[in-house]
Each structure stands twice: as structure tokens, then as C-alpha cells.
C-alpha atoms as a PDB file:
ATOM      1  CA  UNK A   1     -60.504 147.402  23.662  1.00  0.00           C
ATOM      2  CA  UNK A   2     -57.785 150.097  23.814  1.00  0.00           C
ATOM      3  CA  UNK A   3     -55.244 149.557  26.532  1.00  0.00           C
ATOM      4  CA  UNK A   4     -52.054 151.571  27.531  1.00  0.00           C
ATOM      5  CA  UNK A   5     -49.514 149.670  29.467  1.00  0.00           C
ATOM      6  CA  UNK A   6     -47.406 152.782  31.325  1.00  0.00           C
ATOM      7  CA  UNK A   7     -44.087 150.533  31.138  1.00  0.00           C
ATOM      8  CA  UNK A   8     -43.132 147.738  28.904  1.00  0.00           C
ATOM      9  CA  UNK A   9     -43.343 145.233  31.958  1.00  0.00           C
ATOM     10  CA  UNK A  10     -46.916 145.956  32.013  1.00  0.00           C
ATOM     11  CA  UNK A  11     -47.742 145.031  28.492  1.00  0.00           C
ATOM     12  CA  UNK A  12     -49.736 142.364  27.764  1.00  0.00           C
ATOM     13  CA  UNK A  13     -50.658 140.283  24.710  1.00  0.00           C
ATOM     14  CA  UNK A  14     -52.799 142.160  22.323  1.00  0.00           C
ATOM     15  CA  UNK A  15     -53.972 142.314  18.506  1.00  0.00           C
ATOM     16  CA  UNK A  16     -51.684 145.341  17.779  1.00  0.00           C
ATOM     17  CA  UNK A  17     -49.085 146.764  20.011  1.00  0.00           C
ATOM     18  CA  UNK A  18     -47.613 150.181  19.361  1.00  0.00           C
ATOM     19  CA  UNK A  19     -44.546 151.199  21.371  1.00  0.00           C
ATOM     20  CA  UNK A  20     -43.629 154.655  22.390  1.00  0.00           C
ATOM     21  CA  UNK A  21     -40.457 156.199  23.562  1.00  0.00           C
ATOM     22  CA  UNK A  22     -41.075 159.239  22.312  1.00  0.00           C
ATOM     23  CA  UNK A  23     -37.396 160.643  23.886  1.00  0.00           C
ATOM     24  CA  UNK A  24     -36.033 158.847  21.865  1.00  0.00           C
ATOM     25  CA  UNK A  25     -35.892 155.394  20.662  1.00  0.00           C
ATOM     26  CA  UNK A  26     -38.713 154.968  18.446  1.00  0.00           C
ATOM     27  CA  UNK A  27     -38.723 158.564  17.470  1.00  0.00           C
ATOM     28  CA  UNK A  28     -34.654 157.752  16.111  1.00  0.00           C
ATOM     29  CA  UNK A  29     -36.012 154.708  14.589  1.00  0.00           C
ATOM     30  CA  UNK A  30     -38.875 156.592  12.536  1.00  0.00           C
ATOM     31  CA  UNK A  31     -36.374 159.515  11.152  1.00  0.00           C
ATOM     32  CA  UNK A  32     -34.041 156.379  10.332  1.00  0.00           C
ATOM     33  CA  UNK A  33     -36.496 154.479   8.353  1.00  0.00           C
ATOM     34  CA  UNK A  34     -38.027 157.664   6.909  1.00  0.00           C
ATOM     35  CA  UNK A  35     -34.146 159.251   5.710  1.00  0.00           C
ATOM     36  CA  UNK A  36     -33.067 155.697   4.387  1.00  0.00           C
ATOM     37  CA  UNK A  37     -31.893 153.109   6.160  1.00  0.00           C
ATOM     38  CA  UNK A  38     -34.166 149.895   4.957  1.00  0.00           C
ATOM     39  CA  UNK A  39     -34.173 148.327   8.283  1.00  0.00           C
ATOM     40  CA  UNK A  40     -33.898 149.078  11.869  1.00  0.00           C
ATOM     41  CA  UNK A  41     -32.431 145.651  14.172  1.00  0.00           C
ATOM     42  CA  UNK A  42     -33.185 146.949  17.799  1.00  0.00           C
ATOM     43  CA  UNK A  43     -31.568 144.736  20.720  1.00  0.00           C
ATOM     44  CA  UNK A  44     -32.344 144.541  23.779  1.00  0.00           C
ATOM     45  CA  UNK A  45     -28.595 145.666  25.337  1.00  0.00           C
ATOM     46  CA  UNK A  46     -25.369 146.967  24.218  1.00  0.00           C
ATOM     47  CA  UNK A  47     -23.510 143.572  23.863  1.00  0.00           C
ATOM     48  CA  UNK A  48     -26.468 141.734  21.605  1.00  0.00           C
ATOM     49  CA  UNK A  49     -26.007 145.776  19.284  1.00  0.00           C
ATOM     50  CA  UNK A  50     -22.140 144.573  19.004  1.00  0.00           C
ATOM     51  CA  UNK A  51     -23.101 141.366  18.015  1.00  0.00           C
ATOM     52  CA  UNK A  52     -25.372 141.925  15.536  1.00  0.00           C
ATOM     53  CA  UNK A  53     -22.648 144.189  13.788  1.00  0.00           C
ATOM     54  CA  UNK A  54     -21.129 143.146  10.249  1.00  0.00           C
ATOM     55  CA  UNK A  55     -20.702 145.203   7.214  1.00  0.00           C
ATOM     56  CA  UNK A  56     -23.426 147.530   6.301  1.00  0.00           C
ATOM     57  CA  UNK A  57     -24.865 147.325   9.622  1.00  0.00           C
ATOM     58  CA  UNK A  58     -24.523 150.941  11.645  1.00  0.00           C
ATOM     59  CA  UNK A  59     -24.017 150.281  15.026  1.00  0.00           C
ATOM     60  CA  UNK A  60     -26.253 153.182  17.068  1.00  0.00           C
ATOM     61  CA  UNK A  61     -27.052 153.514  20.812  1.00  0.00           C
ATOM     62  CA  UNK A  62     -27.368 155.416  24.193  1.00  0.00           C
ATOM     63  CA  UNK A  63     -25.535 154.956  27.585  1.00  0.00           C
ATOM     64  CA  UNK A  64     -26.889 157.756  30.283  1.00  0.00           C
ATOM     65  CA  UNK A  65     -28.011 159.629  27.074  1.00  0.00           C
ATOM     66  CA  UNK A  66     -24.541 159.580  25.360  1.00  0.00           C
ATOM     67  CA  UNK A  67     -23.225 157.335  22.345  1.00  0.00           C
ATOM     68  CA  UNK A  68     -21.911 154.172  23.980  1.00  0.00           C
ATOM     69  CA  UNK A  69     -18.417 153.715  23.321  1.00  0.00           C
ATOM     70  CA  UNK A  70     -17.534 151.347  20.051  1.00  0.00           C
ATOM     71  CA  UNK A  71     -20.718 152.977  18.638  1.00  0.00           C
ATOM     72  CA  UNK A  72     -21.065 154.837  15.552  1.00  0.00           C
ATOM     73  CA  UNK A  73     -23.793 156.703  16.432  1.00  0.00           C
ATOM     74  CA  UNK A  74     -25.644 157.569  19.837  1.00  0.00           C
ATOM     75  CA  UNK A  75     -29.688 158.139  20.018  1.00  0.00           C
ATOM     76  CA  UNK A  76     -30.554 161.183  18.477  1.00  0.00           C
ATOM     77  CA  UNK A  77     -32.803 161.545  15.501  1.00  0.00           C
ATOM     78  CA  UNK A  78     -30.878 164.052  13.561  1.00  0.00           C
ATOM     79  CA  UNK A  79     -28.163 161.926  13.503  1.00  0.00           C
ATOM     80  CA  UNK A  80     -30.146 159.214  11.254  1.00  0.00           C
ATOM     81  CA  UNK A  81     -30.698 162.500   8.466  1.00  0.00           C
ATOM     82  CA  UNK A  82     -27.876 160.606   6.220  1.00  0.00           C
ATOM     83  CA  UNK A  83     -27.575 156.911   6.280  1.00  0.00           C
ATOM     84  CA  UNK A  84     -24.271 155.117   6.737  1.00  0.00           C
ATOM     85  CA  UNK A  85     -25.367 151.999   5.568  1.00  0.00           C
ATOM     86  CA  UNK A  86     -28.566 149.973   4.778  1.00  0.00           C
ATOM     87  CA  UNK A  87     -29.176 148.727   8.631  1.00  0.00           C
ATOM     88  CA  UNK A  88     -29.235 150.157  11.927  1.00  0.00           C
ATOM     89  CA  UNK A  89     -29.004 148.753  15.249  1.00  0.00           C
ATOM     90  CA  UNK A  90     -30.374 150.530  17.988  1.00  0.00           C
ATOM     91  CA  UNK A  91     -29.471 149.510  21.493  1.00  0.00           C
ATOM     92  CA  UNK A  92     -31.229 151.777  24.151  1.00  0.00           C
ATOM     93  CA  UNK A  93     -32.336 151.909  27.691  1.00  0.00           C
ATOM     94  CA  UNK A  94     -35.547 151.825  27.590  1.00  0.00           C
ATOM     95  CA  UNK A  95     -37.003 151.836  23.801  1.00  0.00           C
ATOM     96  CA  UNK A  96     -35.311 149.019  22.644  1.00  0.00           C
ATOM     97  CA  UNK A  97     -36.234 146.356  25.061  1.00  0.00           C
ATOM     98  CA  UNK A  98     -39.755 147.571  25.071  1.00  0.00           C
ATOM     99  CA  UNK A  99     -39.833 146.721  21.585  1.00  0.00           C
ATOM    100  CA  UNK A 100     -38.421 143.495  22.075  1.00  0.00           C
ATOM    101  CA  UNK A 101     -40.695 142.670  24.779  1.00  0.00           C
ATOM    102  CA  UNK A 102     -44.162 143.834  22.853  1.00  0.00           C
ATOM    103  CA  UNK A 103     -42.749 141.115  19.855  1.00  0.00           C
ATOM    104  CA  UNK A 104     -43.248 138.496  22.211  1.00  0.00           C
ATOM    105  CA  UNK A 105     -46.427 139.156  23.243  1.00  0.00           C
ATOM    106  CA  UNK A 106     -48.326 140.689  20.007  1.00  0.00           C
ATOM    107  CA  UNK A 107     -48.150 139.194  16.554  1.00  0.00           C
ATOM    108  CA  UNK A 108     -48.287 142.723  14.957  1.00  0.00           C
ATOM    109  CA  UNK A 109     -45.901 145.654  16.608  1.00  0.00           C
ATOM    110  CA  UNK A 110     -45.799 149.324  15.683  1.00  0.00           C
ATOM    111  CA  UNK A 111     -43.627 152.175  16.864  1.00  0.00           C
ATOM    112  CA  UNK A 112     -45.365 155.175  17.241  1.00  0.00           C
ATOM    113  CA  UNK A 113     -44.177 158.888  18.250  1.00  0.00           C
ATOM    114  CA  UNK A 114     -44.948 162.578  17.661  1.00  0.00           C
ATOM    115  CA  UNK A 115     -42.979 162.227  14.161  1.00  0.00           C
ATOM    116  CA  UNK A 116     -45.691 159.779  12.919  1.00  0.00           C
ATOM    117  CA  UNK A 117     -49.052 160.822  14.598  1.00  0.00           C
ATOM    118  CA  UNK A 118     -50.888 160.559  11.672  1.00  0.00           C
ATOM    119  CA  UNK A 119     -49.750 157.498  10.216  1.00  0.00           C
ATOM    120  CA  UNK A 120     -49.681 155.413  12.976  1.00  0.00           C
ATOM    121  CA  UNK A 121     -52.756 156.792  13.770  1.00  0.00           C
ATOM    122  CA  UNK A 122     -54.456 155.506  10.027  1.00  0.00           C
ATOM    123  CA  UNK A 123     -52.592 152.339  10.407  1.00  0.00           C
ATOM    124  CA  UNK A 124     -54.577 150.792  13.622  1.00  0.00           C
ATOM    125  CA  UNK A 125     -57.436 148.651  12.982  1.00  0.00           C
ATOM    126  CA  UNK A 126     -60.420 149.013  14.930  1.00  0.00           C
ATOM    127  CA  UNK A 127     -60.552 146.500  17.550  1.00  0.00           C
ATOM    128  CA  UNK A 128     -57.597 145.195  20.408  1.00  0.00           C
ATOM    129  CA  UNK A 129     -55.034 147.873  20.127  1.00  0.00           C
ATOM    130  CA  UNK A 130     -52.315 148.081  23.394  1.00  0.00           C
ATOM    131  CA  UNK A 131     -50.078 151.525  23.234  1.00  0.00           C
ATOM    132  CA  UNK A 132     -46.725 150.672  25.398  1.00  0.00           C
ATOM    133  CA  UNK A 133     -45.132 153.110  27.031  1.00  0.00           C
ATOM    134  CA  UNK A 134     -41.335 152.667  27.416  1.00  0.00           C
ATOM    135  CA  UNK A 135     -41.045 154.365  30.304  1.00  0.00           C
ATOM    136  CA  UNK A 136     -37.943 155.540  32.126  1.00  0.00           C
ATOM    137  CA  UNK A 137     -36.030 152.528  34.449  1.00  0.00           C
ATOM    138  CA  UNK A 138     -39.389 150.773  35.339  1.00  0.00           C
ATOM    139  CA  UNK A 139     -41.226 153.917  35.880  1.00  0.00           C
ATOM    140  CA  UNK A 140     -43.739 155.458  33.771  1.00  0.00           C
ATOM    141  CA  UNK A 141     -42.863 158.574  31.679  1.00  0.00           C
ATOM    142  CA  UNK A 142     -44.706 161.572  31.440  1.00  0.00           C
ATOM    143  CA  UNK A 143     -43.709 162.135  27.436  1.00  0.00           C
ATOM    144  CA  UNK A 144     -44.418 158.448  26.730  1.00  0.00           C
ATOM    145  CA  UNK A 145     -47.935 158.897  28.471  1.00  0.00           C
ATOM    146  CA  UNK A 146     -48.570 162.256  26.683  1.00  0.00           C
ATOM    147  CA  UNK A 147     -48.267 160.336  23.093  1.00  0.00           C
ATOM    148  CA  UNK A 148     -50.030 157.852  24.345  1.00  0.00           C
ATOM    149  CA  UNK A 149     -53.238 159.819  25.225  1.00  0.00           C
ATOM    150  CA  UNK A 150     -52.761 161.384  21.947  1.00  0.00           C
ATOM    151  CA  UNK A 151     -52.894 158.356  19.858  1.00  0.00           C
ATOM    152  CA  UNK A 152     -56.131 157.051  21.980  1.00  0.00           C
ATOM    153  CA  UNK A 153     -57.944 160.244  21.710  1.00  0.00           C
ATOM    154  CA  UNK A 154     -58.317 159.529  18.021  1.00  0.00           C
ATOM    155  CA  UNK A 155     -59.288 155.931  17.857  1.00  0.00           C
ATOM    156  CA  UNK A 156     -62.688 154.571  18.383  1.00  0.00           C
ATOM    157  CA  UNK A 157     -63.694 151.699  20.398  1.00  0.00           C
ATOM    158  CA  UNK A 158     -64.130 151.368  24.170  1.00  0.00           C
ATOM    159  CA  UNK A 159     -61.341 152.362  26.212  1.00  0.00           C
ATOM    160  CA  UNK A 160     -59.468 150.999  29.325  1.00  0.00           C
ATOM    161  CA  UNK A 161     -58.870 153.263  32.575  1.00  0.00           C
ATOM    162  CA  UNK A 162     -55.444 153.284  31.871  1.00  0.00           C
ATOM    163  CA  UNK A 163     -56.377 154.462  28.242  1.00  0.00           C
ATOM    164  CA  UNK A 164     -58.656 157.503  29.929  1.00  0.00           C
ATOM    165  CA  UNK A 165     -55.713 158.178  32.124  1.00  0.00           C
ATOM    166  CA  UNK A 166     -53.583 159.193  29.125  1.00  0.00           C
ATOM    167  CA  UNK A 167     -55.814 160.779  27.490  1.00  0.00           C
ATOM    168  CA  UNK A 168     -56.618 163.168  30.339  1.00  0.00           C
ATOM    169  CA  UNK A 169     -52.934 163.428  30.377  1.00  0.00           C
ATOM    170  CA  UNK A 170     -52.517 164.510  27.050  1.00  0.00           C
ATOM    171  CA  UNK A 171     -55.364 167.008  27.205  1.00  0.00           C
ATOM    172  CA  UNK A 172     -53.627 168.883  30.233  1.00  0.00           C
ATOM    173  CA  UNK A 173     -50.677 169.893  27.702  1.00  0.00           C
ATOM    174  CA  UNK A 174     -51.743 172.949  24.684  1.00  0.00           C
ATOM    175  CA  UNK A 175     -48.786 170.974  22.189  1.00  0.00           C
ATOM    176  CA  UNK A 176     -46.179 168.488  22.578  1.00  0.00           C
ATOM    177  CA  UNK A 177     -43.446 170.352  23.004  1.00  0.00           C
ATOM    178  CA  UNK A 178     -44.815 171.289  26.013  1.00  0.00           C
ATOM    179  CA  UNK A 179     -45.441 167.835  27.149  1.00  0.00           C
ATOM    180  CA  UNK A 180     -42.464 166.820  26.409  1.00  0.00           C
ATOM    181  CA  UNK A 181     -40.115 169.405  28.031  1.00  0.00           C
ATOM    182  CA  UNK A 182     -42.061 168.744  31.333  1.00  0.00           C
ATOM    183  CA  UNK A 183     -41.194 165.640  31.623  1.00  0.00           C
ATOM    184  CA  UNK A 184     -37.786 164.123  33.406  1.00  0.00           C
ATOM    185  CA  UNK A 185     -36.360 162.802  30.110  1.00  0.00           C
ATOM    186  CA  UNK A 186     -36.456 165.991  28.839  1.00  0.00           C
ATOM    187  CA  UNK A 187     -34.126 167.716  31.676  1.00  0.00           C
ATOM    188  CA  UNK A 188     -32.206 164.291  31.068  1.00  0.00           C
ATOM    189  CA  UNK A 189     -30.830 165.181  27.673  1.00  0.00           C
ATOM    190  CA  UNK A 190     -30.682 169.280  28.637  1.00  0.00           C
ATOM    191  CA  UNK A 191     -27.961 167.465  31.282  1.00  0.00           C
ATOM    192  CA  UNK A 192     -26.629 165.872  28.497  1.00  0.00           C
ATOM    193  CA  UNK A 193     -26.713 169.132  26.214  1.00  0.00           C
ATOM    194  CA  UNK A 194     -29.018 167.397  24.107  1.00  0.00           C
ATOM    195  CA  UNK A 195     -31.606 169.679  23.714  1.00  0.00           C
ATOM    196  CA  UNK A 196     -32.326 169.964  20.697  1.00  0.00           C
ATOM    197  CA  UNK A 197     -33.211 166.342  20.387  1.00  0.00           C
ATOM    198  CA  UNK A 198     -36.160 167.695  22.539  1.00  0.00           C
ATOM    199  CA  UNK A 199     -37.351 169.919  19.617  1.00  0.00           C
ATOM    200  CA  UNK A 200     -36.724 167.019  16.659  1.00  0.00           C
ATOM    201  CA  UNK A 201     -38.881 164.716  18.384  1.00  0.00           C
ATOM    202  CA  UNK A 202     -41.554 167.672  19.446  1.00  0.00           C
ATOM    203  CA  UNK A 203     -42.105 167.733  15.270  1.00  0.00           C
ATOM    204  CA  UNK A 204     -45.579 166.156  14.743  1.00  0.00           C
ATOM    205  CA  UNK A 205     -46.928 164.089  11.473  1.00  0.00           C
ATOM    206  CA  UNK A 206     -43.733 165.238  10.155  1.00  0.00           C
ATOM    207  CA  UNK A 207     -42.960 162.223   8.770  1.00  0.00           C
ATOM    208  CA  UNK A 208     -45.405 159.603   7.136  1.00  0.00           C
ATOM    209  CA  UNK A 209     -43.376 156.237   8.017  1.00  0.00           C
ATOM    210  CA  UNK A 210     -44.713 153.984  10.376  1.00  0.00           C
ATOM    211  CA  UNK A 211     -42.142 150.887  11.385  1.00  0.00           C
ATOM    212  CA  UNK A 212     -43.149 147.613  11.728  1.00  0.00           C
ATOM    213  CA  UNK A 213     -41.998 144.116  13.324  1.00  0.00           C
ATOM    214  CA  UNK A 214     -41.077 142.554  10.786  1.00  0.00           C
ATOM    215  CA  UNK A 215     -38.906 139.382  11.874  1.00  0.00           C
ATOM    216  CA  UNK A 216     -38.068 138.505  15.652  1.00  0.00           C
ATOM    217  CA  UNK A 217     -34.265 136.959  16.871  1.00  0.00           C
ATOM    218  CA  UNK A 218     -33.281 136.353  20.177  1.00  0.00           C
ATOM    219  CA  UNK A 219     -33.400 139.113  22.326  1.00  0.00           C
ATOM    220  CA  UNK A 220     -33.874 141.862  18.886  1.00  0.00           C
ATOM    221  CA  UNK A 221     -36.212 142.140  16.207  1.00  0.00           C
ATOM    222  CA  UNK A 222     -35.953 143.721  12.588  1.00  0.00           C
ATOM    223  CA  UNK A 223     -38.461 146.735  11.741  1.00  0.00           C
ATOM    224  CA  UNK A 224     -38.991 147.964   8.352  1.00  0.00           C
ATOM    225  CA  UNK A 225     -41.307 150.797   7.117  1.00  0.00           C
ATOM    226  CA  UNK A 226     -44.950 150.483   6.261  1.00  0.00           C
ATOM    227  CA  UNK A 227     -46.364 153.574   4.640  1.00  0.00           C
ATOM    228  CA  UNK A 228     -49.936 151.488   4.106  1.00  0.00           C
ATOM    229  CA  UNK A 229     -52.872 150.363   6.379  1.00  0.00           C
ATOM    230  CA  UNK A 230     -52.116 146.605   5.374  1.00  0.00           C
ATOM    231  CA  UNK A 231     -49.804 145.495   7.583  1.00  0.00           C
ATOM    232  CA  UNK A 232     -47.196 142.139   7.255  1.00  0.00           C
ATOM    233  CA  UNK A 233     -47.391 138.821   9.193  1.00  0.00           C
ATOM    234  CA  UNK A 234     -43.689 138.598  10.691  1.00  0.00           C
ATOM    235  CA  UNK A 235     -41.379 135.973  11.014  1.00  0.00           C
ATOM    236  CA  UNK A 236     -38.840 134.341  13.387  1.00  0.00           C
ATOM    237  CA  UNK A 237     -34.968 134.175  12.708  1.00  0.00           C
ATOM    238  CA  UNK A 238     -32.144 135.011  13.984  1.00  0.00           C
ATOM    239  CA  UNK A 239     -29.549 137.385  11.816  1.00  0.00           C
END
């Protein structure tokens, strides 16, 4: 069955899980993976980012949009183009937890965006497959939904209501730029005079990495890039 939770508090436990926050969490943590960095540590707040920080560990995040103070870097893709270091912790609103949450539900978690359409896509078995949406503060998210509904569209299997839902969504928009300006993250990070982080995560099967769960701590988990169908059994520990 193919499900789509609309925020991470709806997720459930499921064969695969693939998170989106599409503006911009997982897309940052694609372009991260895909310019360098060998792993990506996302936490579930800002204090758990500062304590996961040692030496070679690049400390990246968003507060209302903007780089958290004490942070190295804030959320946007481009700003993962030349790695500092081998690791990157990601502390977000919204992304981050999600991913945190879907790791204790589902054995085998994926993060999925516009950047990686069409390896994510390959990389799903046929069978249980949940998309989470991040969503925005509890809320569901228009962009999140729109990836979502593009993801189902090209799997096979029977599909939940909430899976037809997205996919209807999806079909309303003629690209994903479109989508994704429409949607209240997007006017977020024009408020922010972001907007061009709008257009870097608009860029579709640009890039061919698809992260994975790879170990889970308390309250983050490690990703590291897959660029095969086969994917790894994780394991616990805490870094």
C-alpha cells in the first residue's frame, strides 16, 4: 500500500518511509551528500545540533528561516556546494524532526525532494511505501504535498486516499516551481530574502543521491548516500 502522512505526527510504521521537506531540509541534505559531505547527523532541535558538534562536524540550521546563531551555516542548499568538513548537522523546524520521527517508526528511511525525483523514485520497492510530509508547525504543506503526489504518481501498487489526494495535488501544478512558489513556505523565505533557495530546490532529478538512515541516536540519526536500489539495514548508537 502507498500512504502519505501530510505531517510527520501522522506517520505511521511502514516498510519504507521517505520524508519530504522539500523547502528545505531534505532538499539541503541531498545537495550536501551529493557536493561531499559523507554524512548528514540531523537532530531534532538546536541544542541536541550543538551537542553533537566536535571537530569535522559543520554545525548547519534554521531559526524563522535564518542561520541560528553559533551556527556555521543556516538551511539553504547552495550553501552545502563546498564542504567544510566531512559531517553535517542539520537542525531544522520541521525537516529534521520528521526525520527523526519516521526512524522510529520504519526500519528503512529515505529523504526524498525535487533534487532526487528520479532516484528516489528507482530506489522504492514495490510493496508498503509511506511518503511523510514535513509539513509547516503541525500543518500540512502545500510544497511537501506537491512532491509527494509526484513521487506516488510513479509507483505502482494500490494507493491510499491520502496518496490520491496528493497526487491530484500534484497534477493541478504544470512544474514544480510553480508548486512550490504557491505555497506559504515559499513567501516564508521571499520574507526572509531567500528566494533563490526557492529556485535551487525547484531543480528536478538534478542530482542522483538518495540519503539514507543509516544509524539512529537519541533524538538524531546519521544519513549517508545510496546511489543503488539495495538499500542498508541501520543501526542504533549514539555519536
Amino acid at each position: 500500500m502507498i500512504t502519505v502522512a501530510f505531517t510527520y505526527a501522522e506517520a505511521r510504521a511502514a516498510e519504507v518511509s521517505v520524508v519530504i521537506d522539500v523547502l528545505r531540509a531534505t532538499s539541503t541534505i541531498v545537495q550536501a551528500l551529493a557536493a561531499g559531505y559523507e554524512r548528514v547527523l540531523c537532530a531534532d532541535g538546536l541544542d541536541r545540533a550543538r551537542a553533537l558538534g566536535k571537530p569535522g562536524r559543520v554545525l548547519a540550521g534554521e531559526l524563522r528561516c535564518r542561520k541560528p546563531p553559533g551556527f556555521q551555516l543556516g538551511n539553504s542548499p547552495s550553501g552545502t556546494l563546498s564542504p567544510l568538513g566531512d559531517e553535517l548537522v542539520l537542525a531544522t523546524t520541521n525537516g529534521a524532526p520528521a526525520i527523526v520521527r519516521a526512524a522510529t517508526l520504519s526500519q528503512r528511511v529515505l529523504v526524498g525532494c525535487l533534487l532526487n525525483l528520479d532516484a528516489v523514485v528507482a530506489a522504492l520497492p514495490t510493496g508498503d511505501v509511506q511518503l511523510v510530509c514535513s509539513g509547516t508547525d503541525g500543518s500540512p504543506a502545500l510544497d511537501d504535498a506537491y512532491v509527494a503526489g509526484r513521487i506516488v504518481a510513479r509507483l505502482e501498487g494500490p494507493r491510499s486516499d491520502s496518496a490520491v489526494i496528493a497526487e491530484r495535488v500534484a497534477a493541478a501544478y504544470p512544474c514544480g516551481r510553480d508548486a512550490l512558489a504557491a505555497s506559504a513556505g515559499a513567501r516564508a523565505l521571499a520574507l526572509a530574502g531567500l528566494e533563490e533557495d526557492v529556485d535551487d530546490c525547484a531543480r528536478e532529478s538534478a542530482l542522483d543521491v538518495v540519503p539514507c538512515v543509516v544509524a539512529v541516536g537519541t533524538g538524531f540519526v546519521t544519513l549517508a548516500p545510496i546511489r543503488v536500489i539495495e538499500l542498508p539495514l541501520r543501526k542504533n548508537l549514539n555519536l
